[in-house]
PDB file of N, CA and C in Angstrom:
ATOM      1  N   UNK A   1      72.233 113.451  50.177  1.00  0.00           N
ATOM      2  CA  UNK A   1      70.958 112.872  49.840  1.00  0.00           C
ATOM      3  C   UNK A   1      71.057 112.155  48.504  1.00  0.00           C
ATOM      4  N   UNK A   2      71.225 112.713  47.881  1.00  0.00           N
ATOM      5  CA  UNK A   2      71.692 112.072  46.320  1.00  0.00           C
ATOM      6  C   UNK A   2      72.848 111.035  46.155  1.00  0.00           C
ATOM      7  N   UNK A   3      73.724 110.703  46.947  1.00  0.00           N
ATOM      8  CA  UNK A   3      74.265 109.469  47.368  1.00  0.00           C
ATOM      9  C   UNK A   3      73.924 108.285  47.668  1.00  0.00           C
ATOM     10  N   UNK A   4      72.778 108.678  49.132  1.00  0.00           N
ATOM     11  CA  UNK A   4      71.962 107.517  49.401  1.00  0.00           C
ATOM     12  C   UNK A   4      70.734 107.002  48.344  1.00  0.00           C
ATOM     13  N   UNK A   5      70.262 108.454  47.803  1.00  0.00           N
ATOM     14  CA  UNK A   5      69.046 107.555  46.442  1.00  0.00           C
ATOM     15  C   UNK A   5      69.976 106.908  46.007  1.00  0.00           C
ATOM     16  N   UNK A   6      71.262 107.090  45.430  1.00  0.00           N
ATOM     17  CA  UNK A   6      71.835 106.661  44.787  1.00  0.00           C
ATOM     18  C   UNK A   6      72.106 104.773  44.613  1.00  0.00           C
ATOM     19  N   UNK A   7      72.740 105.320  46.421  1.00  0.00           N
ATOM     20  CA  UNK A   7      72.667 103.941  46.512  1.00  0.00           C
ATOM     21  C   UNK A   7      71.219 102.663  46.476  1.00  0.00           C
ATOM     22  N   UNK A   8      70.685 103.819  46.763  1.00  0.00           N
ATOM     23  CA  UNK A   8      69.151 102.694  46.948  1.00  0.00           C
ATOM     24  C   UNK A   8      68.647 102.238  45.354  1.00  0.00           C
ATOM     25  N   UNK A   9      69.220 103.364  44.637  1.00  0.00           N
ATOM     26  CA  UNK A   9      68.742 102.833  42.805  1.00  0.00           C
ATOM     27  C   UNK A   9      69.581 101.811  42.438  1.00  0.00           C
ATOM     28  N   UNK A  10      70.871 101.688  42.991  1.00  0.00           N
ATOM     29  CA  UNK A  10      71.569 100.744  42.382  1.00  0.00           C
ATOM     30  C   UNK A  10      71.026  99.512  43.048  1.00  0.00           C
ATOM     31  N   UNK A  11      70.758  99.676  44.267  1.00  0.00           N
ATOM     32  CA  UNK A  11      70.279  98.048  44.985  1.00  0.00           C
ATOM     33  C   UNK A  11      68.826  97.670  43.933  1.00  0.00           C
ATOM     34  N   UNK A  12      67.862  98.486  43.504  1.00  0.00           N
ATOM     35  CA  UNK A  12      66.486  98.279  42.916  1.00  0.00           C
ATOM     36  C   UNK A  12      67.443  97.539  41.530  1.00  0.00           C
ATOM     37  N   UNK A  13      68.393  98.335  41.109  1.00  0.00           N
ATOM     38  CA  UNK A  13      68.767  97.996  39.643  1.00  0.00           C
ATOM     39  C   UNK A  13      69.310  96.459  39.356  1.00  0.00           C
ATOM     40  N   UNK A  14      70.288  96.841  40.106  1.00  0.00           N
ATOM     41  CA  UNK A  14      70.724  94.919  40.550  1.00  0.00           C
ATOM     42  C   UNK A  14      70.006  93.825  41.208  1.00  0.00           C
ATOM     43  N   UNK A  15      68.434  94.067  40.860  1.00  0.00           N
ATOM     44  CA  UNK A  15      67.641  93.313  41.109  1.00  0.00           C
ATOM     45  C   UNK A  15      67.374  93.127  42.764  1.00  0.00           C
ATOM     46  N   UNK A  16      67.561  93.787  43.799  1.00  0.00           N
ATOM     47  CA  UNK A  16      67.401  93.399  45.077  1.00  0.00           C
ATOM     48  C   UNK A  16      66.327  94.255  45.289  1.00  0.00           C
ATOM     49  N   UNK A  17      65.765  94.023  46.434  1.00  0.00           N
ATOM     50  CA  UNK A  17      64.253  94.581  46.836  1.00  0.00           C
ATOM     51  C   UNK A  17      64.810  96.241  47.447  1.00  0.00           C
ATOM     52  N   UNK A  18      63.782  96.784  47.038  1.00  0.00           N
ATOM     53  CA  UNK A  18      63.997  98.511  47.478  1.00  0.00           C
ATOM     54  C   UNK A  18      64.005  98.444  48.522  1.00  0.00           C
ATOM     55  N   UNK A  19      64.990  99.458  49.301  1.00  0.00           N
ATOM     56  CA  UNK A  19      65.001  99.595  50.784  1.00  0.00           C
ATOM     57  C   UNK A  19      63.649 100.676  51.282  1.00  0.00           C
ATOM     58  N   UNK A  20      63.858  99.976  52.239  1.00  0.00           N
ATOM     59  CA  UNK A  20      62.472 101.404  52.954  1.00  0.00           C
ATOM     60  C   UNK A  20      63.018 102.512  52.593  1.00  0.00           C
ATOM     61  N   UNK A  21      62.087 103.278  52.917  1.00  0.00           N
ATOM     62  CA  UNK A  21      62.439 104.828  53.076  1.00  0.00           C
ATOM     63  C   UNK A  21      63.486 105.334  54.314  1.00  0.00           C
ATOM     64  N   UNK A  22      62.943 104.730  55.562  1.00  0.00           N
ATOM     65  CA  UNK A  22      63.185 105.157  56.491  1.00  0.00           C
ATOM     66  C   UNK A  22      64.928 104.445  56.434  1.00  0.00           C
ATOM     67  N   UNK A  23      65.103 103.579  56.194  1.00  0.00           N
ATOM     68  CA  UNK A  23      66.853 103.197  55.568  1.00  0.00           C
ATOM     69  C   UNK A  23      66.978 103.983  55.304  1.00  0.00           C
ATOM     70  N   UNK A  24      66.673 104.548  53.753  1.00  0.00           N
ATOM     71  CA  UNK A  24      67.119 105.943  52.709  1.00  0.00           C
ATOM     72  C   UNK A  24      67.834 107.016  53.388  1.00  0.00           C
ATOM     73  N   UNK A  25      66.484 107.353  54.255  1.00  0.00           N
ATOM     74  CA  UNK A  25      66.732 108.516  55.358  1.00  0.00           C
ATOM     75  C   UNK A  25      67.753 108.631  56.554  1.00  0.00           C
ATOM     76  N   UNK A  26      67.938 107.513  56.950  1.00  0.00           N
ATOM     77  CA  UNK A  26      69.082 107.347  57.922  1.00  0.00           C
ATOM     78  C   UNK A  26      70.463 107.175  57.065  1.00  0.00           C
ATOM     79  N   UNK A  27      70.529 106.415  56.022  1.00  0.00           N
ATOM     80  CA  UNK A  27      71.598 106.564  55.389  1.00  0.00           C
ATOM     81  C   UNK A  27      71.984 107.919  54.716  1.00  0.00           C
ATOM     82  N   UNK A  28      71.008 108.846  54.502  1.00  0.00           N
ATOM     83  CA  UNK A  28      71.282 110.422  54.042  1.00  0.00           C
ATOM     84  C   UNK A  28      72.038 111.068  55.283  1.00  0.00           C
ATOM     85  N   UNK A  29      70.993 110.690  56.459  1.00  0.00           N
ATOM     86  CA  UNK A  29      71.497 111.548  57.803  1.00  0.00           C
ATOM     87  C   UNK A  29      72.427 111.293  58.238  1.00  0.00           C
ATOM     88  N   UNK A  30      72.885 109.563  57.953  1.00  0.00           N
ATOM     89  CA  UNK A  30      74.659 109.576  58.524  1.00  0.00           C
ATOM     90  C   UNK A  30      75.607 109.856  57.704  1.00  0.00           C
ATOM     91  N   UNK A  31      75.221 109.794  55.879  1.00  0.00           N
ATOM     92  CA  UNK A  31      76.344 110.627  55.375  1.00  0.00           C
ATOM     93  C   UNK A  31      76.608 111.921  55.633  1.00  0.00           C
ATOM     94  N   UNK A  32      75.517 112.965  56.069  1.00  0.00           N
ATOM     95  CA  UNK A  32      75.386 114.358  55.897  1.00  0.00           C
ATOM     96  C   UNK A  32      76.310 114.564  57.170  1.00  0.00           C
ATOM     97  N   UNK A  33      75.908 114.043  58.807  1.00  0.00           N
ATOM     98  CA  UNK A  33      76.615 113.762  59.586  1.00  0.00           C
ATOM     99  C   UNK A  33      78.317 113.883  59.210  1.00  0.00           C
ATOM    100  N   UNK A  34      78.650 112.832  58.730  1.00  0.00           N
ATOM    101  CA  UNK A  34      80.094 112.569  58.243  1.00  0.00           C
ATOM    102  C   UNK A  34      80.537 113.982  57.473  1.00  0.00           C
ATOM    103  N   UNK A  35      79.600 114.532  56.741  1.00  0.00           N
ATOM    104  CA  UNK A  35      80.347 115.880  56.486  1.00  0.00           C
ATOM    105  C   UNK A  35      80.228 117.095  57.534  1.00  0.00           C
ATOM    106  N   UNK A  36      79.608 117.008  58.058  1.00  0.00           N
ATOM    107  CA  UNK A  36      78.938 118.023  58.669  1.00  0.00           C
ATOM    108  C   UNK A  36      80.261 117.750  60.423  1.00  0.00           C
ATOM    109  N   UNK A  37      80.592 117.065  60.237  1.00  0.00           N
ATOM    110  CA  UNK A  37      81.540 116.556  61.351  1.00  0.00           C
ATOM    111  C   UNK A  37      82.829 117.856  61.439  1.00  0.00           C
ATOM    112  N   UNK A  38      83.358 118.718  62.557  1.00  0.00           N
ATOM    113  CA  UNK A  38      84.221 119.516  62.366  1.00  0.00           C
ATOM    114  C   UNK A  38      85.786 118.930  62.287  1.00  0.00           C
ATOM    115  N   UNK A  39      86.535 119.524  61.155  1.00  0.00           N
ATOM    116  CA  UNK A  39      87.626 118.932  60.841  1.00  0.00           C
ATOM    117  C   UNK A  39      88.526 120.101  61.073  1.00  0.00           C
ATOM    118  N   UNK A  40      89.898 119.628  61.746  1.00  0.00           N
ATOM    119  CA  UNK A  40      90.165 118.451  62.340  1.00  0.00           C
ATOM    120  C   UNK A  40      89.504 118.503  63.328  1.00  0.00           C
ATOM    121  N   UNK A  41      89.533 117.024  64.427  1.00  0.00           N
ATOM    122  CA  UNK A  41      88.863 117.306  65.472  1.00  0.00           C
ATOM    123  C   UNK A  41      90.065 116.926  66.004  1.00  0.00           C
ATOM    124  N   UNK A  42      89.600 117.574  67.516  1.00  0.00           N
ATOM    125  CA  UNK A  42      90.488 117.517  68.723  1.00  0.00           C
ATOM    126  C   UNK A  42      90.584 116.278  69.089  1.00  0.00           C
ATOM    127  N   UNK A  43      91.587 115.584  69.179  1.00  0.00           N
ATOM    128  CA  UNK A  43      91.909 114.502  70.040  1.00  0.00           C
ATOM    129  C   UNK A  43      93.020 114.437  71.060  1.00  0.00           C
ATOM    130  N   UNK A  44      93.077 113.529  71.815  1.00  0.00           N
ATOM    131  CA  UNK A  44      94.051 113.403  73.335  1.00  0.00           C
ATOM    132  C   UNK A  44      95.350 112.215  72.318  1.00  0.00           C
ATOM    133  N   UNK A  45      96.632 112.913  72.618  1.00  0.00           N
ATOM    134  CA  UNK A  45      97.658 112.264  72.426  1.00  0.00           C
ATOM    135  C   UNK A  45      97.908 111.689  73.521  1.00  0.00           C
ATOM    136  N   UNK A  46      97.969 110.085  72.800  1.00  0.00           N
ATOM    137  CA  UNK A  46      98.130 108.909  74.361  1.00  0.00           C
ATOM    138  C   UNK A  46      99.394 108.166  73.371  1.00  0.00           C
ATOM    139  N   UNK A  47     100.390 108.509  72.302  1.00  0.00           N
ATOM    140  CA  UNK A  47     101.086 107.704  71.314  1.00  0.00           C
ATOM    141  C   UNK A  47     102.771 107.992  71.958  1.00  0.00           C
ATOM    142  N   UNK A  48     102.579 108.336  73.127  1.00  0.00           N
ATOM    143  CA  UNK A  48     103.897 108.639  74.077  1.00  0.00           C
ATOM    144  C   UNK A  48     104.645 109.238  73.021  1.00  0.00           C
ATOM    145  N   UNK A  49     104.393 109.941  72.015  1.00  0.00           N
ATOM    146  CA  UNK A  49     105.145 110.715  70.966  1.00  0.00           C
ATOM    147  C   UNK A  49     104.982 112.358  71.165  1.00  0.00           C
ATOM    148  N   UNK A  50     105.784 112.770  71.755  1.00  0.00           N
ATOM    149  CA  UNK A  50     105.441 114.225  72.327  1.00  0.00           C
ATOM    150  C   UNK A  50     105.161 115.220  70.794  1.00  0.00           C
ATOM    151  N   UNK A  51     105.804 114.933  70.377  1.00  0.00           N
ATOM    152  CA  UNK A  51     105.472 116.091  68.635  1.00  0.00           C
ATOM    153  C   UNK A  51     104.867 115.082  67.983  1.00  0.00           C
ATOM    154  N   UNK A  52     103.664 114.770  67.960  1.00  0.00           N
ATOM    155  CA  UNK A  52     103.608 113.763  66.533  1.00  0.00           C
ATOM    156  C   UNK A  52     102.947 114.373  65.730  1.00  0.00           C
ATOM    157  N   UNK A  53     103.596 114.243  64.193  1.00  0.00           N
ATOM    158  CA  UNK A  53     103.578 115.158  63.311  1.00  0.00           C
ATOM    159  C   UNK A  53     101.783 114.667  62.458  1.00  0.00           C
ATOM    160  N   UNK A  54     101.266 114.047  63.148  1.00  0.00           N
ATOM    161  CA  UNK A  54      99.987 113.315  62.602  1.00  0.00           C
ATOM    162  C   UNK A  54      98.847 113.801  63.398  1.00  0.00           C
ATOM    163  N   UNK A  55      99.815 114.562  64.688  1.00  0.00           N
ATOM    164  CA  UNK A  55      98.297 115.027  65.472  1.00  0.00           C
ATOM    165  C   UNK A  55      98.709 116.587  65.529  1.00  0.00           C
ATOM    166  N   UNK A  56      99.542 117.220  64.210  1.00  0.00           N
ATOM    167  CA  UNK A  56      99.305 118.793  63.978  1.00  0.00           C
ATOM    168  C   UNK A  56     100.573 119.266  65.078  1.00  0.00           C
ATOM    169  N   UNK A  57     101.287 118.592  65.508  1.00  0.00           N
ATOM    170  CA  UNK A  57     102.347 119.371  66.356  1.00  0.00           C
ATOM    171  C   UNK A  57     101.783 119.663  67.450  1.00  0.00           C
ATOM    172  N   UNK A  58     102.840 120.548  68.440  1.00  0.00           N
ATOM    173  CA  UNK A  58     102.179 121.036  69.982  1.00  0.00           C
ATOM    174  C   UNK A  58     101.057 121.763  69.980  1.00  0.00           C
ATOM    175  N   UNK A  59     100.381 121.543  70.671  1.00  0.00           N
ATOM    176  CA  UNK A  59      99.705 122.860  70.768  1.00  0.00           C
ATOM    177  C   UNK A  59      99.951 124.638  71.270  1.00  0.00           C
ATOM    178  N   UNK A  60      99.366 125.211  70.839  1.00  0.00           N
ATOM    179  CA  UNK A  60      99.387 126.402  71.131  1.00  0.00           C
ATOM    180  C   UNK A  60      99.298 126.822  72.387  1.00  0.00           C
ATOM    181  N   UNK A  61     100.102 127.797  72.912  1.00  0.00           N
ATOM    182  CA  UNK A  61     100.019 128.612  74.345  1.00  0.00           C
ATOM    183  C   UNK A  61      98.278 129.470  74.488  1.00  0.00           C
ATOM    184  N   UNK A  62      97.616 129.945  75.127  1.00  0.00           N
ATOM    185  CA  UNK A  62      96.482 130.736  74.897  1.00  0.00           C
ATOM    186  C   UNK A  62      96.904 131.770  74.315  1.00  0.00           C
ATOM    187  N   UNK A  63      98.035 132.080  74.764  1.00  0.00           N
ATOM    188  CA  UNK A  63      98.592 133.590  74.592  1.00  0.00           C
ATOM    189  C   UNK A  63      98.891 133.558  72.892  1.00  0.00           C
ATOM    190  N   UNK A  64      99.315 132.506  72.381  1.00  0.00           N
ATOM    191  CA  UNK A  64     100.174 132.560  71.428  1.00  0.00           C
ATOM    192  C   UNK A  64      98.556 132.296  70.273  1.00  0.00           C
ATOM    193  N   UNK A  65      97.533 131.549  70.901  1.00  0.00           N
ATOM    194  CA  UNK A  65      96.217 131.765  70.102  1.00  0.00           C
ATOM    195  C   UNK A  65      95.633 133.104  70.158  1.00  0.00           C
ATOM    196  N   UNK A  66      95.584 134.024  71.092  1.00  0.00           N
ATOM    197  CA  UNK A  66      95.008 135.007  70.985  1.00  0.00           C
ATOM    198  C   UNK A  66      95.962 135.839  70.298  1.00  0.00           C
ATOM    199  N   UNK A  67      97.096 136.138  70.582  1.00  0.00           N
ATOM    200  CA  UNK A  67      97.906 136.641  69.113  1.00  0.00           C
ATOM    201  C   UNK A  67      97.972 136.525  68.000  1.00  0.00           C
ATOM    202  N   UNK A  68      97.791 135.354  67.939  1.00  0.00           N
ATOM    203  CA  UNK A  68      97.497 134.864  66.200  1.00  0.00           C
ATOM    204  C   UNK A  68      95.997 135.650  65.995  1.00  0.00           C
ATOM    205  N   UNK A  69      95.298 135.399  66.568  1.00  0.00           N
ATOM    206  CA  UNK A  69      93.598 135.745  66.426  1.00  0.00           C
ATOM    207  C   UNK A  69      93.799 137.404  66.206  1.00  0.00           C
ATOM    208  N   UNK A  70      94.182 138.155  66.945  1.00  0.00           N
ATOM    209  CA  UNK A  70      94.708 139.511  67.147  1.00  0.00           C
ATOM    210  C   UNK A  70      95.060 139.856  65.867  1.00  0.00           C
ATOM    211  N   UNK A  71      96.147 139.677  65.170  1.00  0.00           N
ATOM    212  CA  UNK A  71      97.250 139.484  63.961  1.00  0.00           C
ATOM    213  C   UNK A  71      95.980 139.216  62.830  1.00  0.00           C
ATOM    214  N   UNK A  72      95.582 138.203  63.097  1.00  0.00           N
ATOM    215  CA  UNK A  72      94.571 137.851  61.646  1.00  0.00           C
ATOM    216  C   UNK A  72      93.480 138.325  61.680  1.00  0.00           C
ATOM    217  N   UNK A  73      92.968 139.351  62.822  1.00  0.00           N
ATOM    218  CA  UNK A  73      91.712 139.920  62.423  1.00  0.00           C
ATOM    219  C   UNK A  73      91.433 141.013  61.367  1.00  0.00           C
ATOM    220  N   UNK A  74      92.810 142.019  61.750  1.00  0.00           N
ATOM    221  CA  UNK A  74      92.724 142.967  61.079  1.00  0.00           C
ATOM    222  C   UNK A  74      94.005 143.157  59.985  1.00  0.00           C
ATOM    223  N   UNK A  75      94.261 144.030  59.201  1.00  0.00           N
ATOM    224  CA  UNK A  75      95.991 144.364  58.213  1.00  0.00           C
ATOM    225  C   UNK A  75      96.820 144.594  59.325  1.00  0.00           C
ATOM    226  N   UNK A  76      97.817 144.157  58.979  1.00  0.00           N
ATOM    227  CA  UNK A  76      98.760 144.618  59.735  1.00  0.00           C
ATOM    228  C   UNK A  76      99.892 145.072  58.790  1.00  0.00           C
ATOM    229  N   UNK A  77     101.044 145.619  59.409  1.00  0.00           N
ATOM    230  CA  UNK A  77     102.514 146.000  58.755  1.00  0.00           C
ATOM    231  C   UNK A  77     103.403 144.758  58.715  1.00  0.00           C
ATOM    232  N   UNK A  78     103.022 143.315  58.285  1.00  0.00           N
ATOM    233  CA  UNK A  78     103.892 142.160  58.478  1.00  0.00           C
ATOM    234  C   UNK A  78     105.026 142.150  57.303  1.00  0.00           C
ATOM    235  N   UNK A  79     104.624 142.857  55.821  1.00  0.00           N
ATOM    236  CA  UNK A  79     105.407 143.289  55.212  1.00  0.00           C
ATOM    237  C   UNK A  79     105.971 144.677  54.711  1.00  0.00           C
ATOM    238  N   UNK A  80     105.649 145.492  55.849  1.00  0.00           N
ATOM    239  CA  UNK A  80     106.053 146.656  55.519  1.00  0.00           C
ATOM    240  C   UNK A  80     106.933 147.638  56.096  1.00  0.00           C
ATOM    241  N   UNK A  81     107.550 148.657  55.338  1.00  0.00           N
ATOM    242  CA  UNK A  81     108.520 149.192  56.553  1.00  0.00           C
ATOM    243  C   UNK A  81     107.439 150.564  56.552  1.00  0.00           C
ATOM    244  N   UNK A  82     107.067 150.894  57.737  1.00  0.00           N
ATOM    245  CA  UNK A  82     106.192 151.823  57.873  1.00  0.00           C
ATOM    246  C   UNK A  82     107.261 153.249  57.928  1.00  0.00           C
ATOM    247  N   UNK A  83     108.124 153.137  58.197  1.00  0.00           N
ATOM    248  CA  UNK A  83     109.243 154.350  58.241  1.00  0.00           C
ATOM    249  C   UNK A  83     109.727 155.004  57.004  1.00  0.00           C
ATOM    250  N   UNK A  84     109.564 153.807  55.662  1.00  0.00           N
ATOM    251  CA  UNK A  84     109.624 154.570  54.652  1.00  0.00           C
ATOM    252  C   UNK A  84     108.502 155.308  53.958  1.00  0.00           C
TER     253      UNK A  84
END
């Protein structure tokens, strides 16, 4: 929100006519949008590049996500020798 006043004070300042409100407001809602956007997002590799190191590597097996998920919910012994 404070971006778009922003921008709208600088247009008043540099002498151009104030934007509506309703501008203001759409320009708040599509910056907020742009953050509010989930990162990364999923996209379809069509770059006939089977690993490309720009779209995060292969993906994961289910199995190999729910293990990870498993592993990071709770402590585990990943550095420990439980025998000593």
């Amino acid at each position: 929100m404070r971006e778009a006043l922003e921008g709208a004070r600088a247009s008043v300042t540099t002498g151009r006519d104030a934007p509506e409100a309703g501008a203001v407001a759409a320009d708040a809602a599509a910056r907020l949008a742009r953050e509010r956007r989930a990162w990364p997002a999923p996209v379809i590799n069509a770059t006939g590049v089977i690993l490309h190191t720009n779209l995060g590597r292969a993906p994961l097996s289910e199995a190999s996500v729910r293990a990870a998920a498993n592993a990071a919910a709770e402590y585990s012994d990943l550095e420990l020798d439980l025998e000593t």
